[in-house]
Protein backbone atom coordinates (compact mmCIF):
# COMPACT_ATOMS: atom_id res chain seq x y z
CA UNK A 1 0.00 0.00 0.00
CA UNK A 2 2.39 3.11 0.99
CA UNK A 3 3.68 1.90 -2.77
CA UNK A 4 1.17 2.80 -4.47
CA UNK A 5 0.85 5.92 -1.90
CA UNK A 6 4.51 6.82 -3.00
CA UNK A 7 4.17 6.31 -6.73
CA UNK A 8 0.46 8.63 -6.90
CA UNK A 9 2.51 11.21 -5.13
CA UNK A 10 5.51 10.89 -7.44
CA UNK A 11 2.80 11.00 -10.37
CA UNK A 12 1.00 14.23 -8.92
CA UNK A 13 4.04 15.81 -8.08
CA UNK A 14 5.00 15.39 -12.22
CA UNK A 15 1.59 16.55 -12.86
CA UNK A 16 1.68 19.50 -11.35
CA UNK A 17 5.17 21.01 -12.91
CA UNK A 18 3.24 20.80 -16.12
CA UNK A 19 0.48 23.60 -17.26
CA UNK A 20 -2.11 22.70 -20.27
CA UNK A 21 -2.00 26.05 -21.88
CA UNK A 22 -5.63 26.25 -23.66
CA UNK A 23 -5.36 28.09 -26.62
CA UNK A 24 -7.77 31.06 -27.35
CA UNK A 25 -9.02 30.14 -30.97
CA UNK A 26 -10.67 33.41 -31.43
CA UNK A 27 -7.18 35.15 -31.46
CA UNK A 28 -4.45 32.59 -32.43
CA UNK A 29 -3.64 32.11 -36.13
CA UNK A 30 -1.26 30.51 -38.61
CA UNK A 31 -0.95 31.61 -42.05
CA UNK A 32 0.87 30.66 -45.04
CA UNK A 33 1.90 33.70 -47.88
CA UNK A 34 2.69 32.49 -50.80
CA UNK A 35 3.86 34.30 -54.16
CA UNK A 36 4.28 34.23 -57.58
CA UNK A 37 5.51 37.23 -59.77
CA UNK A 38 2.38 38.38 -60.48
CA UNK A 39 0.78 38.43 -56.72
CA UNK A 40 1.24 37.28 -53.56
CA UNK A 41 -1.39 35.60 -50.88
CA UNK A 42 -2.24 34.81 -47.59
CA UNK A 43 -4.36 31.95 -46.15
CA UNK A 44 -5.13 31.97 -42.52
CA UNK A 45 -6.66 29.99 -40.17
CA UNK A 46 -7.87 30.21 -36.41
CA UNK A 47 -8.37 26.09 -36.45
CA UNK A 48 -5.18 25.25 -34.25
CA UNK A 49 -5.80 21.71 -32.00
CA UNK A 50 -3.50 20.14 -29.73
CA UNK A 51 -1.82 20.77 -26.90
CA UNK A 52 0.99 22.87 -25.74
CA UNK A 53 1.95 21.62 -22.05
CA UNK A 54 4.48 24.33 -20.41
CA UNK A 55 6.89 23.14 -17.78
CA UNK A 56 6.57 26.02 -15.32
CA UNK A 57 10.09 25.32 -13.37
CA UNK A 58 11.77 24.29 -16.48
CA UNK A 59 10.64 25.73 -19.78
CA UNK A 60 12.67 23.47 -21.94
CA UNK A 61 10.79 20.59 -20.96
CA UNK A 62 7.69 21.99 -22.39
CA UNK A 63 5.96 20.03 -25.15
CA UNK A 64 4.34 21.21 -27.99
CA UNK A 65 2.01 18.93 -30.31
CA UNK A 66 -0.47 20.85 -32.46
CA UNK A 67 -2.12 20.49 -35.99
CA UNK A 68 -4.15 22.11 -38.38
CA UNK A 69 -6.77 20.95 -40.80
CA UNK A 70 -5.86 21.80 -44.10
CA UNK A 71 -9.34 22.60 -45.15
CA UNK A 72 -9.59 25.23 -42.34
CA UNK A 73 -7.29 27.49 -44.32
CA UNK A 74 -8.37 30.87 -46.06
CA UNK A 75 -6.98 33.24 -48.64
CA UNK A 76 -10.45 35.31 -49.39
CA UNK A 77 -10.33 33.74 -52.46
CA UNK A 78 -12.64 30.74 -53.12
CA UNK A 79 -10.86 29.32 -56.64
CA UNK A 80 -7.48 29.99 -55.38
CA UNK A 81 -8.80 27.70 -51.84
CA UNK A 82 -10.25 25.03 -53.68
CA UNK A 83 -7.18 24.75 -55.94
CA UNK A 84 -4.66 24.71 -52.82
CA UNK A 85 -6.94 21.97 -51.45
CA UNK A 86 -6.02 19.45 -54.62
CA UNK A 87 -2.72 20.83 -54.37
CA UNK A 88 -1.47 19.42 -51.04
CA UNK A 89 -3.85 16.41 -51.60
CA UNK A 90 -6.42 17.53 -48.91
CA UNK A 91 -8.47 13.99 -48.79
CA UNK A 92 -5.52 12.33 -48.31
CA UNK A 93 -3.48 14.24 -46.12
CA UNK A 94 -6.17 16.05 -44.34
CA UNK A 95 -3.90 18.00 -41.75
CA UNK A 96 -0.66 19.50 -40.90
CA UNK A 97 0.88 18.61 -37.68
CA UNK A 98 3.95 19.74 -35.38
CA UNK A 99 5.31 18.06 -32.45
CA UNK A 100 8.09 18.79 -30.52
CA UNK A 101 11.16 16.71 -29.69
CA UNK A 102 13.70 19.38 -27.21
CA UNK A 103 13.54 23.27 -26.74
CA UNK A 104 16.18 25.65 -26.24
CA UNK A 105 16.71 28.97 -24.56
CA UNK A 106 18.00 31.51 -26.46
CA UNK A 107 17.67 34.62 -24.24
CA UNK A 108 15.51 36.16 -22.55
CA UNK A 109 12.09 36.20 -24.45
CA UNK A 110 13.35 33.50 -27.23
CA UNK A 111 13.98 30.09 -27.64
CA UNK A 112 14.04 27.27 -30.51
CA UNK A 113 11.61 24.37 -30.76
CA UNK A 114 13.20 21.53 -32.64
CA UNK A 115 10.31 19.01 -34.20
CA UNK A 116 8.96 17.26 -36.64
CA UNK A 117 6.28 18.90 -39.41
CA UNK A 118 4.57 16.57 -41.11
CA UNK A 119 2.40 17.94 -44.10
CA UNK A 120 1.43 16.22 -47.38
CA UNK A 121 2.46 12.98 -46.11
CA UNK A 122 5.97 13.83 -45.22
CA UNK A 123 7.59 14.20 -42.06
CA UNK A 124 10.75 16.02 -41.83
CA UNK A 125 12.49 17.83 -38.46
CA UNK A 126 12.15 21.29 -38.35
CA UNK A 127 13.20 24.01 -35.83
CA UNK A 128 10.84 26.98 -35.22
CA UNK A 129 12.56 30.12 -33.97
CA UNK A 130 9.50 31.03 -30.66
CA UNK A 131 9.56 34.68 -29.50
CA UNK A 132 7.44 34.51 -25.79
CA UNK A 133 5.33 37.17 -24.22
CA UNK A 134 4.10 36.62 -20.54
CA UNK A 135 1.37 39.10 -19.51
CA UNK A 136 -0.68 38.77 -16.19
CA UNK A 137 -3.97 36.98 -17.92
CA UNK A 138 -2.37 35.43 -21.79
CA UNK A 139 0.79 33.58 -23.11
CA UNK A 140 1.49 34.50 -26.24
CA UNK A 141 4.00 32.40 -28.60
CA UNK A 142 5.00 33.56 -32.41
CA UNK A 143 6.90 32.69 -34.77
CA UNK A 144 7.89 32.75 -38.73
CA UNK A 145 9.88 30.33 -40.12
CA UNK A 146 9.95 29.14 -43.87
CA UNK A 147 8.93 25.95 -45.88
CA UNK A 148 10.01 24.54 -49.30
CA UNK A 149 7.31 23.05 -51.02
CA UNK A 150 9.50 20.75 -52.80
CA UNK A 151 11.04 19.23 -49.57
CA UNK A 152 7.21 18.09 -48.99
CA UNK A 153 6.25 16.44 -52.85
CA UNK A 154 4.00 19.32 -53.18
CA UNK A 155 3.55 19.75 -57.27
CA UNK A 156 3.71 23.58 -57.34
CA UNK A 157 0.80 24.89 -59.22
CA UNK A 158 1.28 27.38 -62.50
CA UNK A 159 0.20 30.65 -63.46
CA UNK A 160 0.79 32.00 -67.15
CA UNK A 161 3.24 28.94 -67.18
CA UNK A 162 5.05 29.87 -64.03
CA UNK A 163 4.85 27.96 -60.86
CA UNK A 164 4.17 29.65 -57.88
CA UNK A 165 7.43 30.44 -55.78
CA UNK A 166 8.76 27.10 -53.75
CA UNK A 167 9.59 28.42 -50.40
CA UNK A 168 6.09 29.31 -48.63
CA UNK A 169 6.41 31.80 -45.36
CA UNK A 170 4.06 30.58 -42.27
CA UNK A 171 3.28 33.03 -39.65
CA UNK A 172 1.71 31.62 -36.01
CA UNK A 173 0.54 33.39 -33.23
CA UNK A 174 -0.86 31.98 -30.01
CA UNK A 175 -2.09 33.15 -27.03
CA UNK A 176 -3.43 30.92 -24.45
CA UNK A 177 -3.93 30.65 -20.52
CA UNK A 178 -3.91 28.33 -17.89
């Protein structure tokens, strides 16, 4: 018995170092801009699941495993959406996902978040430069970081014969709160 007493204590104990941030949907985004010499774009969307679990005595133990649905993304343009959706191969890769494998500390406000992004059916490790902003009721996380399309198998689509550019920008911002 005191075991088992010992272990649930041990158990709690790990528990309670780690915070579920819940992420405010309303105000977190991640967008992708893409160009091509005749315009660029930016889909957006507020559909981020997962969790983001914050080590409170040691930040670098924090994990971080989120995903978006791919149909949840939009540029304001309804031809251009649809396309994208064929593109990456929506209805069989229906989300993009990133989970974290070790964090960093950089300085004071920054650190890196070394994972794994897995979009069009493709996993590769990535590491997302994460500026952090503590205020008295909200976390907020952001960060930009770049993907080529080509590292993913993702056919680039053409315009007037010219495919859009390879390297696609993403843009996240989260705020949450325990």
């Amino acid at each position: 018995m005191n075991k088992i007493f010992i272990i649930l204590i041990f158990i709690s104990s790990l528990i309670a170092q780690n915070k579920q941030l819940i992420i405010d949907k309303s105000y977190s985004t991640i967008e992708y801009e893409g160009s091509h010499f005749l315009h660029n774009w930016i889909g957006k969307s507020h559909s981020i699941i997962g969790s983001i679990l914050i080590d409170i005595e040691k930040p670098t133990n924090s994990k971080v495993d989120i995903s978006i649905p791919i149909f949840s993304f939009e540029s304001n343009n309804g031809n251009r959406d649809s396309n994208m959706l064929l593109v990456v191969e929506e209805f069989i890769y229906p989300k993009v996902r990133f989970n974290s494998t070790s964090i960093s500390h950089l300085d004071e406000n920054s650190y890196n978040v070394r994972g794994n992004l897995r979009f069009h059916g493709i996993e590769k490790e990535i590491i997302l430069p994460i500026e952090v902003k503590i205020e008295s009721d909200f976390t907020y996380f952001k960060s930009t970081f770049s993907v080529n399309l080509n590292d993913y198998n993702v056919e680039r689509p053409k315009l007037l014969l010219t495919p859009i550019k390879k390297i696609i920008v993403i843009r996240i911002q989260i705020r949450g709160s325990f």
